[in-house]
N, C-alpha and C. Protein backbone atom coordinates (compact mmCIF):
# COMPACT_ATOMS: atom_id res chain seq x y z
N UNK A 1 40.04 -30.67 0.94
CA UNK A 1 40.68 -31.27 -0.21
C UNK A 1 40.41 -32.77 -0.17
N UNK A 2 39.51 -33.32 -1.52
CA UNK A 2 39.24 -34.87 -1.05
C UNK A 2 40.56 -35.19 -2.04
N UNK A 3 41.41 -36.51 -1.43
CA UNK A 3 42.07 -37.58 -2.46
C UNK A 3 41.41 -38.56 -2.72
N UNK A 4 42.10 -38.97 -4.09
CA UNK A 4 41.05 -40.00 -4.73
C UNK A 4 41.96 -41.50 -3.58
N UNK A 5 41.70 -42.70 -4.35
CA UNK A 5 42.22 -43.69 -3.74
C UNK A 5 43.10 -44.39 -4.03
N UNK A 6 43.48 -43.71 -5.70
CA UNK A 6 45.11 -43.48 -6.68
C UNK A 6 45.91 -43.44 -5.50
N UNK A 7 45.73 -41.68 -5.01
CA UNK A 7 46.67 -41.18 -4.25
C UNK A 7 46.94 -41.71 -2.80
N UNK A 8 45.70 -42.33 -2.71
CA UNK A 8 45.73 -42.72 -1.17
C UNK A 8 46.95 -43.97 -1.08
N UNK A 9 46.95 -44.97 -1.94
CA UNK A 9 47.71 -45.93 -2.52
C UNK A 9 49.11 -45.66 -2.93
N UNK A 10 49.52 -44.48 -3.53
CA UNK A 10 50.63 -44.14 -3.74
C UNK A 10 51.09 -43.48 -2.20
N UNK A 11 50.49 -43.00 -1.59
CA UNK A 11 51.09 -42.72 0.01
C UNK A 11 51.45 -43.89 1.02
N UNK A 12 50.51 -45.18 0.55
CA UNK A 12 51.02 -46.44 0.92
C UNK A 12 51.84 -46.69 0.51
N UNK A 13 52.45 -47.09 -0.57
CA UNK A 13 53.77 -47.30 -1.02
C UNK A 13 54.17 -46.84 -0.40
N UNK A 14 54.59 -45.03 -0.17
CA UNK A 14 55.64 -44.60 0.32
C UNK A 14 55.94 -44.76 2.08
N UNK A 15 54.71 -45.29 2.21
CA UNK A 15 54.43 -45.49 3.78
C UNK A 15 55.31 -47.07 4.08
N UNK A 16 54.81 -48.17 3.30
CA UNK A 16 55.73 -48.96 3.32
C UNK A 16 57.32 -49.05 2.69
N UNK A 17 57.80 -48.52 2.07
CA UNK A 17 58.82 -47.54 2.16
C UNK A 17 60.09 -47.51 2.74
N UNK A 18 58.97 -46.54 3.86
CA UNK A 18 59.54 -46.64 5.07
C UNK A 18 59.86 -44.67 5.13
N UNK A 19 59.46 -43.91 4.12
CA UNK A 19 59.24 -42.60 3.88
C UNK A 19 58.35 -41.91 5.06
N UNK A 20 58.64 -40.76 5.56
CA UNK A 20 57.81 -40.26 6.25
C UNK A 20 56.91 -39.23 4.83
N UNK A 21 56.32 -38.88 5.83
CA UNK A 21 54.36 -38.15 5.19
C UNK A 21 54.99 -36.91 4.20
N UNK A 22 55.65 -36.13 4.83
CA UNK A 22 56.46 -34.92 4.59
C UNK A 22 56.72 -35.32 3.07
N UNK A 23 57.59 -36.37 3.03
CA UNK A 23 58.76 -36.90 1.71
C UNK A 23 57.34 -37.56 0.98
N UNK A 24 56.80 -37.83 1.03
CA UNK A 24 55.57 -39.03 0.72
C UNK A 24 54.59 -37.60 -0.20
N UNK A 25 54.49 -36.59 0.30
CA UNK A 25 53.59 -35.33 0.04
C UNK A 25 54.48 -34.74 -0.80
N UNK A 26 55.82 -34.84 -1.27
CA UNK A 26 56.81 -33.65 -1.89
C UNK A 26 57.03 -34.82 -2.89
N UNK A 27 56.82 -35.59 -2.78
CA UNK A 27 57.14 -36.37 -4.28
C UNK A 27 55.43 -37.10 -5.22
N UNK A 28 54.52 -36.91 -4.27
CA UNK A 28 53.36 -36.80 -4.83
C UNK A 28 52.76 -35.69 -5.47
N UNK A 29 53.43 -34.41 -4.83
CA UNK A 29 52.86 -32.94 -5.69
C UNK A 29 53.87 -32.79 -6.54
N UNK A 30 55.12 -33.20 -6.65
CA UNK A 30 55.87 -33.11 -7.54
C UNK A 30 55.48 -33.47 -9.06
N UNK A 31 54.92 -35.04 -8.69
CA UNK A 31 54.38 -35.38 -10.46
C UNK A 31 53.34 -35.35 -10.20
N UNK A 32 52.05 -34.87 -9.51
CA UNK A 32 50.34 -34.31 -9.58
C UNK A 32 49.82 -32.81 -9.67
N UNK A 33 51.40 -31.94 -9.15
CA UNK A 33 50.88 -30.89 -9.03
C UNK A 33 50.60 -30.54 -7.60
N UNK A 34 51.01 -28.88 -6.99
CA UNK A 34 51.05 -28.19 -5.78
C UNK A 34 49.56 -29.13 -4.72
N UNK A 35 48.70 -28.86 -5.91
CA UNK A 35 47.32 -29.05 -4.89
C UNK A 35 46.86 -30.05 -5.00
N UNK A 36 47.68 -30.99 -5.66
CA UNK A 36 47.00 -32.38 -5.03
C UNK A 36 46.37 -33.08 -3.26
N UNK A 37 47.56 -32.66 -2.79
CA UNK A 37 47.62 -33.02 -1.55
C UNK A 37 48.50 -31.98 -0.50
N UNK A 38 47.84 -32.20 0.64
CA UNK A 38 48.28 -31.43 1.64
C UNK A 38 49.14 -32.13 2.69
N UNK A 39 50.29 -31.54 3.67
CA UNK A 39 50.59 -32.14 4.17
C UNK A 39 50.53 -32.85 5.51
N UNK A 40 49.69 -31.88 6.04
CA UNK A 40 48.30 -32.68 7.13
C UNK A 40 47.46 -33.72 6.59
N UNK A 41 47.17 -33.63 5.32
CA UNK A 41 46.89 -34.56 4.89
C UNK A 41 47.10 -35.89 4.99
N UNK A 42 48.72 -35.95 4.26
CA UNK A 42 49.20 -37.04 4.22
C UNK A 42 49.65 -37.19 5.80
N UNK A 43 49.68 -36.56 6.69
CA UNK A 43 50.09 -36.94 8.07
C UNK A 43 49.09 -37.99 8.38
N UNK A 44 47.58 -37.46 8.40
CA UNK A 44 46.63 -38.33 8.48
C UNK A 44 46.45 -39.65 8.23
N UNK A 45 46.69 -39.84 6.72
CA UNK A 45 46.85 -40.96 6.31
C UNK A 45 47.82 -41.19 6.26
N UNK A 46 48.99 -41.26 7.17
CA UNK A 46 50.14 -42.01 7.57
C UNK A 46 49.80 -42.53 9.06
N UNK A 47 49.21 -41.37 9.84
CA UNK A 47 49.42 -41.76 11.17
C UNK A 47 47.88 -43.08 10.99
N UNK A 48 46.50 -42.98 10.18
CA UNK A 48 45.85 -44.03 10.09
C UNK A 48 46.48 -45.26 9.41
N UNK A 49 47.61 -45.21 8.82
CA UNK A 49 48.32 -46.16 8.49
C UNK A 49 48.96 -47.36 9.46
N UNK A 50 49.51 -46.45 10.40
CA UNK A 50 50.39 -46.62 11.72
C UNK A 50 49.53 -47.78 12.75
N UNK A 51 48.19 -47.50 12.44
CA UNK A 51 46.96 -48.02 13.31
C UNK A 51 46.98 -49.30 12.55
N UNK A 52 47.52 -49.56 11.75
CA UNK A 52 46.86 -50.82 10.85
C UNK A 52 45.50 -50.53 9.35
N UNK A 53 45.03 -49.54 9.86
CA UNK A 53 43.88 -49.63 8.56
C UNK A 53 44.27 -48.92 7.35
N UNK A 54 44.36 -50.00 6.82
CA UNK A 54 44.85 -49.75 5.35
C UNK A 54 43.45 -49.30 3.99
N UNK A 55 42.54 -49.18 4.60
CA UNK A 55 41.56 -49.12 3.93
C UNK A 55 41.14 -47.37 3.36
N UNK A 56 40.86 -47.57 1.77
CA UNK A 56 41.57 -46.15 1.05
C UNK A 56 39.99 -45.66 1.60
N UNK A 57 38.82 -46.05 2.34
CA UNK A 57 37.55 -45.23 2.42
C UNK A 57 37.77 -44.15 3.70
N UNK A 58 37.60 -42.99 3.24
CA UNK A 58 37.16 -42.44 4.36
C UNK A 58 36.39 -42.52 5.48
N UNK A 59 36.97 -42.15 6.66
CA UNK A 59 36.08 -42.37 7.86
C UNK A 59 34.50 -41.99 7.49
N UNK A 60 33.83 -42.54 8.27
CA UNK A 60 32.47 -40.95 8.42
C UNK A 60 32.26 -40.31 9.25
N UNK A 61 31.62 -39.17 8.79
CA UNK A 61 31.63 -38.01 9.08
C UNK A 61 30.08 -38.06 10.09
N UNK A 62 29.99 -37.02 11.34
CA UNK A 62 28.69 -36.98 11.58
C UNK A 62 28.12 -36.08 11.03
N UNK A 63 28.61 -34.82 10.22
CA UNK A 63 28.02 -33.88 9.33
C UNK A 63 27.58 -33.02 10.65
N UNK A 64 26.25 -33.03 10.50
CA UNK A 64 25.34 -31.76 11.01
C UNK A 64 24.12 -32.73 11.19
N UNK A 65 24.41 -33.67 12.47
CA UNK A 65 22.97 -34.34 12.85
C UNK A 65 21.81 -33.87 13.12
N UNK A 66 21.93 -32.41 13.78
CA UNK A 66 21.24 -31.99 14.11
C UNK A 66 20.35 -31.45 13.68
N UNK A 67 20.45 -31.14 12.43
CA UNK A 67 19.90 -30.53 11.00
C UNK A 67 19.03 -31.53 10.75
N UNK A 68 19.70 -32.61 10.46
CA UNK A 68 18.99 -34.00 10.12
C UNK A 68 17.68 -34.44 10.82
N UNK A 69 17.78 -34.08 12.53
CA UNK A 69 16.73 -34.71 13.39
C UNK A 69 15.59 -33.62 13.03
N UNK A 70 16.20 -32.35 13.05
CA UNK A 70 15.13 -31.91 12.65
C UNK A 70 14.29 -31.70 11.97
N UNK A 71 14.52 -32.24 10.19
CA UNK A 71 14.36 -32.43 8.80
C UNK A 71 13.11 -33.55 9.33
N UNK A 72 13.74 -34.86 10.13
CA UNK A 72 13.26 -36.18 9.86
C UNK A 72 11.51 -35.73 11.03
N UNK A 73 12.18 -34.65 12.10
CA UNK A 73 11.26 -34.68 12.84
C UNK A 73 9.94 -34.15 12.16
N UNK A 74 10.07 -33.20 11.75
CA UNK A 74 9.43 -32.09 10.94
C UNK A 74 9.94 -32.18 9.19
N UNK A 75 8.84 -32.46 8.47
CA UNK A 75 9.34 -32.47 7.05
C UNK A 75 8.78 -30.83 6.58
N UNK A 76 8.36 -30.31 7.25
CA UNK A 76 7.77 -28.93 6.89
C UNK A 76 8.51 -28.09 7.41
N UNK A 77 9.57 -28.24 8.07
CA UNK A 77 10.57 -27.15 8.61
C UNK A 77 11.25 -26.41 7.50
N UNK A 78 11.33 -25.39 8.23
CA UNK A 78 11.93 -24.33 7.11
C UNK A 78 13.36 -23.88 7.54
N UNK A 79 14.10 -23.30 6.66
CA UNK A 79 15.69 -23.30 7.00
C UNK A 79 15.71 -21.94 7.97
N UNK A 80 14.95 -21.49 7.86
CA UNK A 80 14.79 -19.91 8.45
C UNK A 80 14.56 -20.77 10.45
N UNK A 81 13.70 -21.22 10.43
CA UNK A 81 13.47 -21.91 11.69
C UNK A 81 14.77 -22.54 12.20
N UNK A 82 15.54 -23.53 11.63
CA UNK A 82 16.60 -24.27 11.69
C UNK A 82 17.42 -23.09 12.40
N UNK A 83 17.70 -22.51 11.32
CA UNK A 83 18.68 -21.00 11.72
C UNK A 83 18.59 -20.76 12.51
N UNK A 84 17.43 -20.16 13.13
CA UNK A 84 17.10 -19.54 14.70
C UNK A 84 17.13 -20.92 15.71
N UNK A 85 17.10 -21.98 15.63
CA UNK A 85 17.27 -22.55 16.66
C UNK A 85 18.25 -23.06 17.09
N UNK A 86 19.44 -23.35 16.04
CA UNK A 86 20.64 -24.06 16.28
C UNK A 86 21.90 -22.77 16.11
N UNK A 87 21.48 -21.84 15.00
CA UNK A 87 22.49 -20.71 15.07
C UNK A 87 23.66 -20.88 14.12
N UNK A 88 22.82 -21.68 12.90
CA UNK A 88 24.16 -21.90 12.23
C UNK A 88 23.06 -21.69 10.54
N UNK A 89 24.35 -20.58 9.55
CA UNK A 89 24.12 -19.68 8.15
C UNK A 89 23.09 -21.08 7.72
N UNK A 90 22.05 -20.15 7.12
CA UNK A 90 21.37 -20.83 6.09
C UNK A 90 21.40 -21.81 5.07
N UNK A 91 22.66 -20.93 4.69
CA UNK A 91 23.45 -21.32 2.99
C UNK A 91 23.79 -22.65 3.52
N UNK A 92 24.92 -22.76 5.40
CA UNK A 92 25.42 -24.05 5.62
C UNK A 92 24.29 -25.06 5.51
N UNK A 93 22.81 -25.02 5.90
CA UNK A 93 22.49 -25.74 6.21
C UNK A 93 21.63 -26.32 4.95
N UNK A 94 21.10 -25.18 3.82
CA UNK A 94 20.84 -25.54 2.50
C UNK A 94 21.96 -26.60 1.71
N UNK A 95 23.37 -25.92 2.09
CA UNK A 95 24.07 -27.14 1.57
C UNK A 95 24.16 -28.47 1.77
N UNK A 96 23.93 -28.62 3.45
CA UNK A 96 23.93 -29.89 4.34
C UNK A 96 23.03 -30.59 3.37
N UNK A 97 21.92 -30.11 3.62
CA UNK A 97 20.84 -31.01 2.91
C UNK A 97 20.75 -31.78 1.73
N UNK A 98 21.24 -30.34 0.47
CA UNK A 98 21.33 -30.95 -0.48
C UNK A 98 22.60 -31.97 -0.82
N UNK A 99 23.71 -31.74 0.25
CA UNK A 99 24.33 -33.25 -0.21
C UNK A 99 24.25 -34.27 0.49
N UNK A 100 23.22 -34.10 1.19
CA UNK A 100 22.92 -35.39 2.06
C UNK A 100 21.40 -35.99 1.04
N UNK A 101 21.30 -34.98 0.03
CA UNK A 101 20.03 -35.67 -0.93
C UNK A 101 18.70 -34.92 -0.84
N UNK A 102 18.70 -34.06 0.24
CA UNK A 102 17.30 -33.10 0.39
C UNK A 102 17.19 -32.58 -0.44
N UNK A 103 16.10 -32.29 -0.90
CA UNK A 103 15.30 -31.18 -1.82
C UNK A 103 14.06 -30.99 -1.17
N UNK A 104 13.41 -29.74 -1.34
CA UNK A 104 12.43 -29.38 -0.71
C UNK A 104 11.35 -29.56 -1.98
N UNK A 105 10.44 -29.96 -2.13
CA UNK A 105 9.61 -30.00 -2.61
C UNK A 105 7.66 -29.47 -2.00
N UNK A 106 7.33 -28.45 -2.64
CA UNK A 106 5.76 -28.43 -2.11
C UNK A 106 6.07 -28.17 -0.23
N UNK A 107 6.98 -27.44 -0.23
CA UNK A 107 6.87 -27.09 1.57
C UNK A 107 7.40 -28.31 2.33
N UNK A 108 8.05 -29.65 1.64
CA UNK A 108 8.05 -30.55 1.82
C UNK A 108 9.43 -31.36 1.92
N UNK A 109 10.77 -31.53 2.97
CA UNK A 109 11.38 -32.36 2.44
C UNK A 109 11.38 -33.45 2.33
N UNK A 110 12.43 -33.61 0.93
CA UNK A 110 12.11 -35.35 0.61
C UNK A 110 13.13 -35.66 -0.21
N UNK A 111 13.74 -36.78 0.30
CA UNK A 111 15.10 -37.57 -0.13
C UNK A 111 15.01 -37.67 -1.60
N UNK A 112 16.38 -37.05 -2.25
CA UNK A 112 15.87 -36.93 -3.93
C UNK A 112 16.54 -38.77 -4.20
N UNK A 113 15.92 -38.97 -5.62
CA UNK A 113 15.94 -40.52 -5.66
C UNK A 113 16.98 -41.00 -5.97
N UNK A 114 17.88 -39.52 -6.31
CA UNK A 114 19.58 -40.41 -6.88
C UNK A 114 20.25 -40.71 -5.48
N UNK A 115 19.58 -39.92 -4.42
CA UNK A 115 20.21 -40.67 -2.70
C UNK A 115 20.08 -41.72 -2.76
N UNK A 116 18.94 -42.25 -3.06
CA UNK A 116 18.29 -44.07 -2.88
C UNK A 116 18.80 -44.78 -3.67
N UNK A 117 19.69 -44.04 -5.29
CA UNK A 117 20.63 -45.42 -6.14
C UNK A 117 22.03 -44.89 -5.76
N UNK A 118 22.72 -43.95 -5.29
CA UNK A 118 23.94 -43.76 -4.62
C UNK A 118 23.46 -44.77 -3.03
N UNK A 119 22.85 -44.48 -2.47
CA UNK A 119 23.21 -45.23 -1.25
C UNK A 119 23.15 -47.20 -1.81
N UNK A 120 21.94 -47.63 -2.66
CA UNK A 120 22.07 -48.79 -3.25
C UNK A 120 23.71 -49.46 -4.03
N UNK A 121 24.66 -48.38 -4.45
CA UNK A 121 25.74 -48.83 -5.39
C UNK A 121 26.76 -48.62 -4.25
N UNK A 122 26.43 -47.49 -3.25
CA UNK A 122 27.73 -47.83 -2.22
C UNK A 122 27.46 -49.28 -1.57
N UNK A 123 26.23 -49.57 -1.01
CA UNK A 123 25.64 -50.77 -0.21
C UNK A 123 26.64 -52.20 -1.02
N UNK A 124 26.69 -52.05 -2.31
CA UNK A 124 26.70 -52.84 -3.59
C UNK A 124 28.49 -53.24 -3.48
N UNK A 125 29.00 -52.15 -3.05
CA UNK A 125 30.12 -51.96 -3.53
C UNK A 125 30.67 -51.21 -4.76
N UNK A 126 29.88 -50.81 -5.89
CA UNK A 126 29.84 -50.89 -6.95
C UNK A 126 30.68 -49.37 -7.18
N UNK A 127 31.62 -49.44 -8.06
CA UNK A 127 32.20 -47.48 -8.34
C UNK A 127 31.62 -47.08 -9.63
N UNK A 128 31.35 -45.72 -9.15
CA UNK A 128 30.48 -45.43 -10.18
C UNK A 128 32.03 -44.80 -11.41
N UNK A 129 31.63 -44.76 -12.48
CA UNK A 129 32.74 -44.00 -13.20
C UNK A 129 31.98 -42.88 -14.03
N UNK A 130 32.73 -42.13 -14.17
CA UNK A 130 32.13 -40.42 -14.89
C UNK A 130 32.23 -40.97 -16.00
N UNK A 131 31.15 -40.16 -16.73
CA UNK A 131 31.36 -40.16 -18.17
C UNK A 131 32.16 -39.38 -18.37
N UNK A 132 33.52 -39.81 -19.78
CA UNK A 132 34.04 -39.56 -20.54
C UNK A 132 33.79 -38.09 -21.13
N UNK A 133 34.36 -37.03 -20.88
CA UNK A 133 34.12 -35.64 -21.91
C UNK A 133 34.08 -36.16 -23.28
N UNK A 134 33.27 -34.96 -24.46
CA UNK A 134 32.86 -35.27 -25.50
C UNK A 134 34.68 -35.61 -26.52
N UNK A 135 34.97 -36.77 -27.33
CA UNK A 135 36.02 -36.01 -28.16
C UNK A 135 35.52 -37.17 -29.13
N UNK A 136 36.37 -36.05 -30.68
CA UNK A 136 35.90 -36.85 -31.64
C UNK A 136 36.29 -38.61 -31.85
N UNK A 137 37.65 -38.82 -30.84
CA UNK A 137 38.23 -39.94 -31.20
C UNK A 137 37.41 -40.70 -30.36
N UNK A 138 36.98 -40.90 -29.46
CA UNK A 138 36.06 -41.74 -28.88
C UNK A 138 34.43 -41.12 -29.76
N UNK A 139 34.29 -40.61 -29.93
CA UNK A 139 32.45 -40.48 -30.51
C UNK A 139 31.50 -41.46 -31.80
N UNK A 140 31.19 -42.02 -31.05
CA UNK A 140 30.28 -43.19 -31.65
C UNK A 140 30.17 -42.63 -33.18
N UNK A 141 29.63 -41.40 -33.36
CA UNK A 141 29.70 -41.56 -35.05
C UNK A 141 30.57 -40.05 -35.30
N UNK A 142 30.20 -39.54 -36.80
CA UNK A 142 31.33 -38.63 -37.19
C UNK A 142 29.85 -38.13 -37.52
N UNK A 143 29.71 -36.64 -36.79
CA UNK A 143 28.85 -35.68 -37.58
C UNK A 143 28.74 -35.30 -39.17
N UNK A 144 30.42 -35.28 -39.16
CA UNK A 144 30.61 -34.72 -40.88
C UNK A 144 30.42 -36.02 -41.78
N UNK A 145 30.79 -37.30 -41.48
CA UNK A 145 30.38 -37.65 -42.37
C UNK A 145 29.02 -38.84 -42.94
N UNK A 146 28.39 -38.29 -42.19
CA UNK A 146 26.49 -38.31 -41.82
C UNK A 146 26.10 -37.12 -42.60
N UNK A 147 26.71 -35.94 -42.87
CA UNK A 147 26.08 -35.25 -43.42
C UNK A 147 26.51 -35.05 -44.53
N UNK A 148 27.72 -35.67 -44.67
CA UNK A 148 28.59 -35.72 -46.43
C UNK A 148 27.63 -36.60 -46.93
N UNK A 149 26.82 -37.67 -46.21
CA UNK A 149 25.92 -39.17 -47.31
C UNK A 149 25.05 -38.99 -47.10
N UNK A 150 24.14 -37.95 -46.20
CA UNK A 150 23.18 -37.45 -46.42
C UNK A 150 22.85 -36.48 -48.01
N UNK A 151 24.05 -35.61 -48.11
CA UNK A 151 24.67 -34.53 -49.15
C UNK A 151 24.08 -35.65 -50.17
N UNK A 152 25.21 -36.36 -50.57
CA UNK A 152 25.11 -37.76 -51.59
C UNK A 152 23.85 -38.28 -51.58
N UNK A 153 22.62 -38.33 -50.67
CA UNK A 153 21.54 -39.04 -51.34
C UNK A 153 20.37 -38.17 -51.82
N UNK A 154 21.06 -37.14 -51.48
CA UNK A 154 19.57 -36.09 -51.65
C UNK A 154 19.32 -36.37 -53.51
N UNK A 155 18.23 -35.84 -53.69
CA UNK A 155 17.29 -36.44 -54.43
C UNK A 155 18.10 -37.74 -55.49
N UNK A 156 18.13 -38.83 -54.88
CA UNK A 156 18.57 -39.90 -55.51
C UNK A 156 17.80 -41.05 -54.79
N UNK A 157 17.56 -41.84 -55.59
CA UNK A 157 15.82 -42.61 -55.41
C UNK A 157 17.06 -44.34 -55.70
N UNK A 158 17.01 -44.77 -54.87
CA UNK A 158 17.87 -45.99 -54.50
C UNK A 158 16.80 -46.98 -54.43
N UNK A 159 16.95 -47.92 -55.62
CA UNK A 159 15.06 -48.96 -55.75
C UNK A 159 15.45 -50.40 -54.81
N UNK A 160 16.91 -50.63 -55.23
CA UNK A 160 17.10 -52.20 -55.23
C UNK A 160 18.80 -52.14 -53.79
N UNK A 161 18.72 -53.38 -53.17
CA UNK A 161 19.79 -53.56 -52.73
C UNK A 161 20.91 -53.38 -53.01
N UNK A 162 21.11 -54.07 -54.51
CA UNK A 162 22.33 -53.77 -55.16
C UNK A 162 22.62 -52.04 -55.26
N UNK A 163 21.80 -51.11 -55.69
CA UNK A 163 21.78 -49.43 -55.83
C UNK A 163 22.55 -49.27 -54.50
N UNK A 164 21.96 -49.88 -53.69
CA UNK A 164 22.42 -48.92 -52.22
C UNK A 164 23.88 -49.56 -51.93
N UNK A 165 24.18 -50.30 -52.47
CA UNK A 165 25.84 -50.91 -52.25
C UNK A 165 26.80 -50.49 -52.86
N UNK A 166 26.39 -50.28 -53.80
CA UNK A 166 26.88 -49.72 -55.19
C UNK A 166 26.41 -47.94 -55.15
N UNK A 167 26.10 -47.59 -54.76
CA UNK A 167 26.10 -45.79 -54.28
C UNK A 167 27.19 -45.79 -53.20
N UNK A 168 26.88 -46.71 -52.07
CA UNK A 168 27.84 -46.53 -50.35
C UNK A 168 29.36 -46.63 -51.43
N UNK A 169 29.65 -48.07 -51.96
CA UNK A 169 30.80 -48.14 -52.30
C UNK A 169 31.26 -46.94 -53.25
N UNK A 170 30.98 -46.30 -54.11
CA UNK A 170 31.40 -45.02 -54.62
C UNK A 170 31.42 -43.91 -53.57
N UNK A 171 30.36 -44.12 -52.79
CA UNK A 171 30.66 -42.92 -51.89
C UNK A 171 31.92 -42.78 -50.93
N UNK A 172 32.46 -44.22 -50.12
CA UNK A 172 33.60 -44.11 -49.80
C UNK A 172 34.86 -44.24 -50.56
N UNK A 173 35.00 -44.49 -51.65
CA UNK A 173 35.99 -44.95 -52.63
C UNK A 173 36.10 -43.65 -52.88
């Protein structure tokens, strides 16, 4: 379960407080919902609290180095090989890769290029933000009514500046 750094922040509050993790986790799923957060969770980031580091980034992780040395050693290795030598599912190690940025290409791995501008914007500092789902109240134009003044110009032959001001203005009026 990842938390964002909203939540990580609202467990600070309750950490300075003076709330334990428990109370800190039952009033955060209360207004986020059951599965926001866990309560090992928030133990975690209480007891890293306790240490002094207040910082909402996650530790890192060593993943599956071993996967890695062998990728970097051999770019022609195959997951089937991997498998038999280290002893760990396919699928785990297809996944490793691809979120560490692998793609196999031509028998070949090779760091896909959104690794090289994700690792550039973390380097940066920079947060990336999601695009926005589609809705009409944010959408740059109105389908319908592009095709209502499309409707309105069909065969109508507009010569002069003034025509086309004088058509728009009737058309919205």
């Amino acid at each position: 379960m990842e938390i964002n750094k909203e939540k990580i922040r609202i467990l600070q509050y309750y950490y300075d407080k003076g709330k334990n993790a428990a109370q800190a986790c039952e009033k955060i799923c209360a207004i986020y919902g059951e599965d926001t957060l866990s309560k090992s969770a928030a133990r975690k980031w209480f007891a890293r609290f306790r240490t002094g580091n207040f910082d909402v980034k996650d530790e890192p992780r060593s993943g599956r180095p071993e996967i890695m040395e062998k990728v970097e050693r051999d770019k022609h290795v195959s997951i089937v090989e991997i498998t038999k030598e280290l002893g760990i599912d396919h699928k785990t190690i297809l996944n490793h890769l691809h979120k560490v940025g692998y793609k196999k290409k031509l028998d070949v791995w090779i760091p896909h290029t959104s690794l090289i501008t994700r690792q550039k914007l973390r380097e940066l500092g920079w947060e990336v933000l999601m695009h926005p789902s589609y809705s009409p109240d944010i959408a740059p134009s109105n389908y319908h009514l592009f095709r209502s003044l499309q409707n309105s110009l069909n065969d109508v032959k507009l010569t002069s500046k003034e025509a086309r001001e004088n058509h728009l203005k009737q058309f919205f009026d």
